[in-house]
N, C-alpha and C. Protein backbone atom coordinates (compact mmCIF):
# COMPACT_ATOMS: atom_id res chain seq x y z
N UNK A 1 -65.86 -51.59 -69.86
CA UNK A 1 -66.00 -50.41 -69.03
C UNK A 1 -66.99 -50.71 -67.92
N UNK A 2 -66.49 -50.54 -66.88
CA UNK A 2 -67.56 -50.25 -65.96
C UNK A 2 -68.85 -49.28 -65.73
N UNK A 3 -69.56 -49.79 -65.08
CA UNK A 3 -71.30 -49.10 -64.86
C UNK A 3 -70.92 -47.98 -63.89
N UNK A 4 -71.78 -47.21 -63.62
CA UNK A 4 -72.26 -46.60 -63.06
C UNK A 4 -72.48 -47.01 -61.62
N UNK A 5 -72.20 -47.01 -60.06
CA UNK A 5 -72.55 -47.58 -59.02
C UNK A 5 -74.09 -47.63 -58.33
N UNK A 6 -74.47 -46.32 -59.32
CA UNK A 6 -75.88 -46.22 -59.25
C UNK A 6 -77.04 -46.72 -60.30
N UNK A 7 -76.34 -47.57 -61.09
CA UNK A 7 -77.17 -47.86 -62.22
C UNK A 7 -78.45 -48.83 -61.88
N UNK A 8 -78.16 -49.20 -60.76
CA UNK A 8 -79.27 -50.13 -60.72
C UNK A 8 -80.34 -49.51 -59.87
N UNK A 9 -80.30 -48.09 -59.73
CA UNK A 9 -81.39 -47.39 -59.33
C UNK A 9 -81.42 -46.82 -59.83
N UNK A 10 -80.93 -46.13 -60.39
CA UNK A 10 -81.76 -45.52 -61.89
C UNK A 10 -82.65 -46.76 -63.02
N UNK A 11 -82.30 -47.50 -62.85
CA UNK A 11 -82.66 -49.22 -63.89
C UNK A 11 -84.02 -49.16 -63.07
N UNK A 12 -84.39 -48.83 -61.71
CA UNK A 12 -85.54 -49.76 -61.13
C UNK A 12 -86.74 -47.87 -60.91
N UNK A 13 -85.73 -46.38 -60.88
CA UNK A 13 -86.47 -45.73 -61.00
C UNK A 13 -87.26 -45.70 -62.47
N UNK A 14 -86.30 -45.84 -63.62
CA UNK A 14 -87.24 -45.83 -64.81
C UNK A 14 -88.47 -47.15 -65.02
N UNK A 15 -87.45 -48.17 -64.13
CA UNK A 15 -88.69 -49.10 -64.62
C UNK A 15 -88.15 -50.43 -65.59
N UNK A 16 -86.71 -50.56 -65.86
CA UNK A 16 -86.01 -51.00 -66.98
C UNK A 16 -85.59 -52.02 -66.05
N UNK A 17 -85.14 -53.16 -67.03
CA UNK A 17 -83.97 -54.33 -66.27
C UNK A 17 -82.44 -53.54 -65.63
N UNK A 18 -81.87 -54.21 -65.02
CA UNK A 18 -80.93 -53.89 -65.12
C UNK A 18 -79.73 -54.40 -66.10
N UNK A 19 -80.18 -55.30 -67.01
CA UNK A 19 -79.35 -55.89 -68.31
C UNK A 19 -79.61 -54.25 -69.42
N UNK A 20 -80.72 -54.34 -69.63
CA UNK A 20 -81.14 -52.97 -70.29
C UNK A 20 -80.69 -51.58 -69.95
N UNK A 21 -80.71 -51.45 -68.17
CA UNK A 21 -79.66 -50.38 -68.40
C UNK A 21 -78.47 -50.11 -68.60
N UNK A 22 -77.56 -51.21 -68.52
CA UNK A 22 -76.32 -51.31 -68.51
C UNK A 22 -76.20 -51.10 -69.81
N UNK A 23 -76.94 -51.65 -70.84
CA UNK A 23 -76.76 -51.53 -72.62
C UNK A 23 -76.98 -50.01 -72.95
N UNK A 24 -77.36 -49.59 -72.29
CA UNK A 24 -77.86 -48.16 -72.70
C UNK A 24 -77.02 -47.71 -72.12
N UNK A 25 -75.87 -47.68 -70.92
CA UNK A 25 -75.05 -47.13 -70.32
C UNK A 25 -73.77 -47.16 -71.51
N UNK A 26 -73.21 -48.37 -71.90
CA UNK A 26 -72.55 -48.47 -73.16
C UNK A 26 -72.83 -47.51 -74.40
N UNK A 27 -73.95 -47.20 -74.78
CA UNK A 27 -74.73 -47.11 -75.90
C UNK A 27 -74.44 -45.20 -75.26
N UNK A 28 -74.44 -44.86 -74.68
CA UNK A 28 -74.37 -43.37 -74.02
C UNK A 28 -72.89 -42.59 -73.82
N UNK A 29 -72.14 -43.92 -73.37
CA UNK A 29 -70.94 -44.10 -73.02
C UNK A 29 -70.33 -43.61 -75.03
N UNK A 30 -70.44 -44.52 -75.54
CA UNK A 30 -70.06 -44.59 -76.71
C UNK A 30 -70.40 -42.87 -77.66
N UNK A 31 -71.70 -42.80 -77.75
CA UNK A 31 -72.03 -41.32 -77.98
C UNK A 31 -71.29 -40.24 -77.01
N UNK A 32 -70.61 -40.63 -76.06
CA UNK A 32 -70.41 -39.27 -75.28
C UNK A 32 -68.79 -39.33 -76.18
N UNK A 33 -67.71 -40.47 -76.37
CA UNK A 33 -66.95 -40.34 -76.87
C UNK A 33 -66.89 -39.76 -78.05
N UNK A 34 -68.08 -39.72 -78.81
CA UNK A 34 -67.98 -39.72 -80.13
C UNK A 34 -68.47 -37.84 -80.55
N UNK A 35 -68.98 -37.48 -79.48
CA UNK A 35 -69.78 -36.05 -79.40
C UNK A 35 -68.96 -35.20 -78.53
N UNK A 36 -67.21 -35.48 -77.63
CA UNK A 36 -66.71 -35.22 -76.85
C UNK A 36 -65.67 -35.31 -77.34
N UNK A 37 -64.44 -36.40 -78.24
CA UNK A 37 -63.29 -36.79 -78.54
C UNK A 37 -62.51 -37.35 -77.15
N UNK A 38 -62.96 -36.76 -76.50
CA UNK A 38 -61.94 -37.11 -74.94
C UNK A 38 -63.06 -38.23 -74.53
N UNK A 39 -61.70 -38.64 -73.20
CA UNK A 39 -62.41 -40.11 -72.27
C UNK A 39 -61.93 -39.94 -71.20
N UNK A 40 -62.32 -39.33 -70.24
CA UNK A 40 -62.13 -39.13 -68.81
C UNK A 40 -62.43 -38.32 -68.27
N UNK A 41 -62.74 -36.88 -69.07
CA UNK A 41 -62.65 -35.77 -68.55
C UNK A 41 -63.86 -35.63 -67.97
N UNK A 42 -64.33 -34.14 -67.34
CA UNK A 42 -64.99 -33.93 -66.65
C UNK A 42 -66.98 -33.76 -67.26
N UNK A 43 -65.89 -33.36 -68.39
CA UNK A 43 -66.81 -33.20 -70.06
C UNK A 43 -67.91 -34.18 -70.46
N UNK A 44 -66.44 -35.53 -70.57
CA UNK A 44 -67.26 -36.29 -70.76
C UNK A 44 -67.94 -37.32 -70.31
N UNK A 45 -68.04 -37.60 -68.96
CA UNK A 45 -68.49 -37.62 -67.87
C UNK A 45 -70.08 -37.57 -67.85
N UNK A 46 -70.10 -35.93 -68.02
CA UNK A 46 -71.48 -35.62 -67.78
C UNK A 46 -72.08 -35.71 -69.34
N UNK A 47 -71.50 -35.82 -70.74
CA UNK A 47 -71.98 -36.04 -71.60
C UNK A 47 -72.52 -37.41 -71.90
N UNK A 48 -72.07 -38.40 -71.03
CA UNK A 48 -72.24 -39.82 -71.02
C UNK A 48 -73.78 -40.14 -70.00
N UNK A 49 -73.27 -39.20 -68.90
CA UNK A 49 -74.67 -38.92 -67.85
C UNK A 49 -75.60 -38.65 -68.22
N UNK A 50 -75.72 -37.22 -69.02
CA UNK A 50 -76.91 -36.70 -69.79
C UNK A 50 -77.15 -37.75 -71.16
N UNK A 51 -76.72 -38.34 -72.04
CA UNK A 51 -76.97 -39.20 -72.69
C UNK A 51 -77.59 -40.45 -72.24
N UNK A 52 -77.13 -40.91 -71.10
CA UNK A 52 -77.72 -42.00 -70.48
C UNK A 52 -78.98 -41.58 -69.59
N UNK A 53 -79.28 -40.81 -69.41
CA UNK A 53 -80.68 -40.27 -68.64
C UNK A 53 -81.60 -39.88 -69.81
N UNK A 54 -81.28 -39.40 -70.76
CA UNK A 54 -81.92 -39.49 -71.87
C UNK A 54 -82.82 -40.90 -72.48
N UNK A 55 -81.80 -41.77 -72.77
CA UNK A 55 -81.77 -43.02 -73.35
C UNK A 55 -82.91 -43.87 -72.20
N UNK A 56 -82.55 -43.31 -70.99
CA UNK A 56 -83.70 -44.32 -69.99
C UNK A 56 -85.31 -43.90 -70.02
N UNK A 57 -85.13 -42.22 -70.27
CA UNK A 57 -86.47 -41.46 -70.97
C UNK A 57 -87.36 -42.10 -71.95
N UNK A 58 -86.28 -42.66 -72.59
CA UNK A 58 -87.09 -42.85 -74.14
C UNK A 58 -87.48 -43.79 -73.91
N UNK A 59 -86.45 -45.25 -73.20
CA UNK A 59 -87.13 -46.09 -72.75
C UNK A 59 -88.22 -46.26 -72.05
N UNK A 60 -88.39 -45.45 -71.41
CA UNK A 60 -89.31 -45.49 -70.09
C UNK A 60 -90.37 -45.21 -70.93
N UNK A 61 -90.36 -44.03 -71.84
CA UNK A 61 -91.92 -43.76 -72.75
C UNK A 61 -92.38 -45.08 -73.47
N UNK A 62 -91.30 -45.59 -74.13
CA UNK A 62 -91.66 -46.80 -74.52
C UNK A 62 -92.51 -48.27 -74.01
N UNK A 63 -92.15 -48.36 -72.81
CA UNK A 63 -92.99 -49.62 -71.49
C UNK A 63 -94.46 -48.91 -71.69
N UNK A 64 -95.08 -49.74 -71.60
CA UNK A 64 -96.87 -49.99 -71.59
C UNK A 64 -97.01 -50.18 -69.72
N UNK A 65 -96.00 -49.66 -69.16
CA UNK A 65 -96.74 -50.09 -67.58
C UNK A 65 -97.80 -48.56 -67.42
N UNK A 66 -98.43 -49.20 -66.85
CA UNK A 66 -99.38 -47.60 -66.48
C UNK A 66 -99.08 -47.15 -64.84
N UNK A 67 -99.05 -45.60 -65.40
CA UNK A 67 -98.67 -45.06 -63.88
C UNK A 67 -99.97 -44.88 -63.08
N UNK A 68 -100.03 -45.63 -62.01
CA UNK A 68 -100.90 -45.80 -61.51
C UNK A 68 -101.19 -44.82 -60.11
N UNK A 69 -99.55 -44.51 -59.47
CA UNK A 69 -99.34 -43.76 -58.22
C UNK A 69 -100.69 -42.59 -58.15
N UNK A 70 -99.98 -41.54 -59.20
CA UNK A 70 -100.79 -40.34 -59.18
C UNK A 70 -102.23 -40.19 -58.84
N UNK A 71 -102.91 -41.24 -59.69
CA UNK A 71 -104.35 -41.18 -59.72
C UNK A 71 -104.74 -41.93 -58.06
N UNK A 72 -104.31 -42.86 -57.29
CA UNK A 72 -103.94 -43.51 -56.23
C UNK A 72 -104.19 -41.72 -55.20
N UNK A 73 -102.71 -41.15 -55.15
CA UNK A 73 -102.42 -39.96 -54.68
C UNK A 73 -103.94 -39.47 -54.54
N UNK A 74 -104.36 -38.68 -55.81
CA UNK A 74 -105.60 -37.81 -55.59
C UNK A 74 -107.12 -38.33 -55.26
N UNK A 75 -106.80 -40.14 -55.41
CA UNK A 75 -108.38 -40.55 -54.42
C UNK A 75 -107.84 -40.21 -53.23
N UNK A 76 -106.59 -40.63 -52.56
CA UNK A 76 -106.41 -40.59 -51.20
C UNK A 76 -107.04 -38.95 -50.63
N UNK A 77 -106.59 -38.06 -51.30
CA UNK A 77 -107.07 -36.54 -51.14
C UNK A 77 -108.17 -36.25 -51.22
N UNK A 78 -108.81 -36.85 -52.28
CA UNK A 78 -110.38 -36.48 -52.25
C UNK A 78 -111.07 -37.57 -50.96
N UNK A 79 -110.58 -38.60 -51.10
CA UNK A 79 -111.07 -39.16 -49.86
C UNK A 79 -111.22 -38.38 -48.45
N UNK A 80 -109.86 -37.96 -48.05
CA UNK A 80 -109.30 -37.34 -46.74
C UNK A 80 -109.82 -35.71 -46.55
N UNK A 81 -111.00 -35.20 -47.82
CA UNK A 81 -111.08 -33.90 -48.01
C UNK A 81 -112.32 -33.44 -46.62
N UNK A 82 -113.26 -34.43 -46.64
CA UNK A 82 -114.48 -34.53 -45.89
C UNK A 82 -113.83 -34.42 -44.41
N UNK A 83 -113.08 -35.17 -44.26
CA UNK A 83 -112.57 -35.35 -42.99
C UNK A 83 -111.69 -33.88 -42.27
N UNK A 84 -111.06 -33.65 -43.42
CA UNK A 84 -110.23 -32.34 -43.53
C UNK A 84 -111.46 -31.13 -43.39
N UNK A 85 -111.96 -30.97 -43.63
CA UNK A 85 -113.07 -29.92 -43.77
C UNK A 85 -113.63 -30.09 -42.40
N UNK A 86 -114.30 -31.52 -41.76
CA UNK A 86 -114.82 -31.47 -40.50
C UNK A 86 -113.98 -30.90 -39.31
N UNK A 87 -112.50 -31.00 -39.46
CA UNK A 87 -111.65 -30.88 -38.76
C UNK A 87 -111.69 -29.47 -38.69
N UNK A 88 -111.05 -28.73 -39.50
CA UNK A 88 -110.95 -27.57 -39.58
C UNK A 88 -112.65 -26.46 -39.42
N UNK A 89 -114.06 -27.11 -39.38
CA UNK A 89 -114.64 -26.84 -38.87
C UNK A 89 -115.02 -26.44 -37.68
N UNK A 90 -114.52 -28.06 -36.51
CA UNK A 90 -114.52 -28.71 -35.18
C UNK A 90 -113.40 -27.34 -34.68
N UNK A 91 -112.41 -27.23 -35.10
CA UNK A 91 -111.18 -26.16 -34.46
C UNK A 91 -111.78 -24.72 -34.69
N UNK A 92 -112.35 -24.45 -35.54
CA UNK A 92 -112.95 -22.43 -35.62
C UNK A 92 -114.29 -23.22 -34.66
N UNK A 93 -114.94 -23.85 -34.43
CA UNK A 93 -116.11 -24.17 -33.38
C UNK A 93 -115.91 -24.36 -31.97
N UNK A 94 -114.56 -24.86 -31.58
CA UNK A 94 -113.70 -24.67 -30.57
C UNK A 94 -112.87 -23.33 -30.18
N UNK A 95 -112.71 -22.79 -30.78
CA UNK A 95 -112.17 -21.33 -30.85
C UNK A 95 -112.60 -20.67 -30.29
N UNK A 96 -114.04 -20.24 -31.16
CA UNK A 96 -115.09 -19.51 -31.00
C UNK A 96 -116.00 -19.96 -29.33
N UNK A 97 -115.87 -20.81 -28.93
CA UNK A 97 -116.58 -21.53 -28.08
C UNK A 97 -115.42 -20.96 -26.78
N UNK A 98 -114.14 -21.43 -27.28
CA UNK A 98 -113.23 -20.45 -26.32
C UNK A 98 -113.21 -19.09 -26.04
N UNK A 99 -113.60 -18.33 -26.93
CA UNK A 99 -113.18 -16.80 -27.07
C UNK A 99 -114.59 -16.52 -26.28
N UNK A 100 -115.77 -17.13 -26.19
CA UNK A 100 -117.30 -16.68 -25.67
C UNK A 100 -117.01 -17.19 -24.33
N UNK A 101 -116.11 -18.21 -24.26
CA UNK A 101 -115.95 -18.70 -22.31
C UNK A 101 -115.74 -17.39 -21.86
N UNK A 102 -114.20 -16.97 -22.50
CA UNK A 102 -113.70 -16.06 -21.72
C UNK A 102 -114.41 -14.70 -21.66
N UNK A 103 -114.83 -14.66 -22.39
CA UNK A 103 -116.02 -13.11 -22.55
C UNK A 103 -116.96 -13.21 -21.09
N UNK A 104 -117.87 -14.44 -21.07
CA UNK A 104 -118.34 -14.81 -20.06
C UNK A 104 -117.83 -14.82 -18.29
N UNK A 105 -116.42 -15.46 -18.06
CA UNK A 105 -115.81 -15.19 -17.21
C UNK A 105 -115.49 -13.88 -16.84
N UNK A 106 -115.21 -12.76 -18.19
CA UNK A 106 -114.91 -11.58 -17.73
C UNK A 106 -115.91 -11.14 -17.23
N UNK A 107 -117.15 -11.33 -17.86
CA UNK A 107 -118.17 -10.60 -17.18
C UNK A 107 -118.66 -10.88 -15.78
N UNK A 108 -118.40 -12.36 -15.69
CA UNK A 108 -119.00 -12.42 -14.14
C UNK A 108 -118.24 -12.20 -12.93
C-alpha cells in the first residue's frame, strides 16, 4: 500500500524517521481495516488518519529530544520587554509633547 504524500512531513513535524513513519502508517492502516471492515471508503480513510496521528503522538512522547523552541520564544520576549516599554513610553512623550505644541500655537 502506498503512503500518504504527506508523510514525510508529518515524519519531520513529529520528529520521527521517515522509515518509522511509514511503519506506523501500515500499523494504522491495518487497525483502521480492522475497526472499519471496509477499505476505501471515506470512513476509513479518516480512521487510518486519526490512527496514524495518534501513533506519531505516542511516538513523539516517547523521543528524549527536548523542546527547546518555547523557552527560546519567552527569553526573546522578556528580552524585547525593556525595549517595548521604552518605546511605548517615547510615543505617549511624543504625543503629549504634540498636544502642548498645539495648545501653544493656539494661544499665540
Amino acid at each position: 500500500m502506498k503512503t500518504p504524500k504527506l508523510l514525510p512531513w508529518y515524519a519531520r513535524k513529529a520528529g520521527v524517521s521517515e522509515e518509522r513513519a511509514a511503519v506506523l502508517w501500515r500499523k494504522a492502516v491495518r487497525k483502521a481495516t480492522a475497526e472499519t471492515g471496509w477499505v476505501g471508503n471515506s470512513e476509513y480513510w479518516g480512521a487510518a488518519m486519526a490512527n496514524f496521528q495518534r501513533l506519531l503522538e505516542e511516538e513523539q512522547d516517547t523521543l528524549c529530544a527536548p523542546r527547546v523552541t518555547p523557552l527560546v520564544r519567552s527569553q526573546n520576549r522578556m528580552l524585547r520587554l525593556p525595549l517595548t516599554a521604552m518605546e511605548d513610553v517615547l510615543c505617549a512623550f511624543a504625543a503629549s509633547w504634540q498636544r502642548n505644541l498645539d495648545i501653544f500655537r493656539r494661544a499665540a
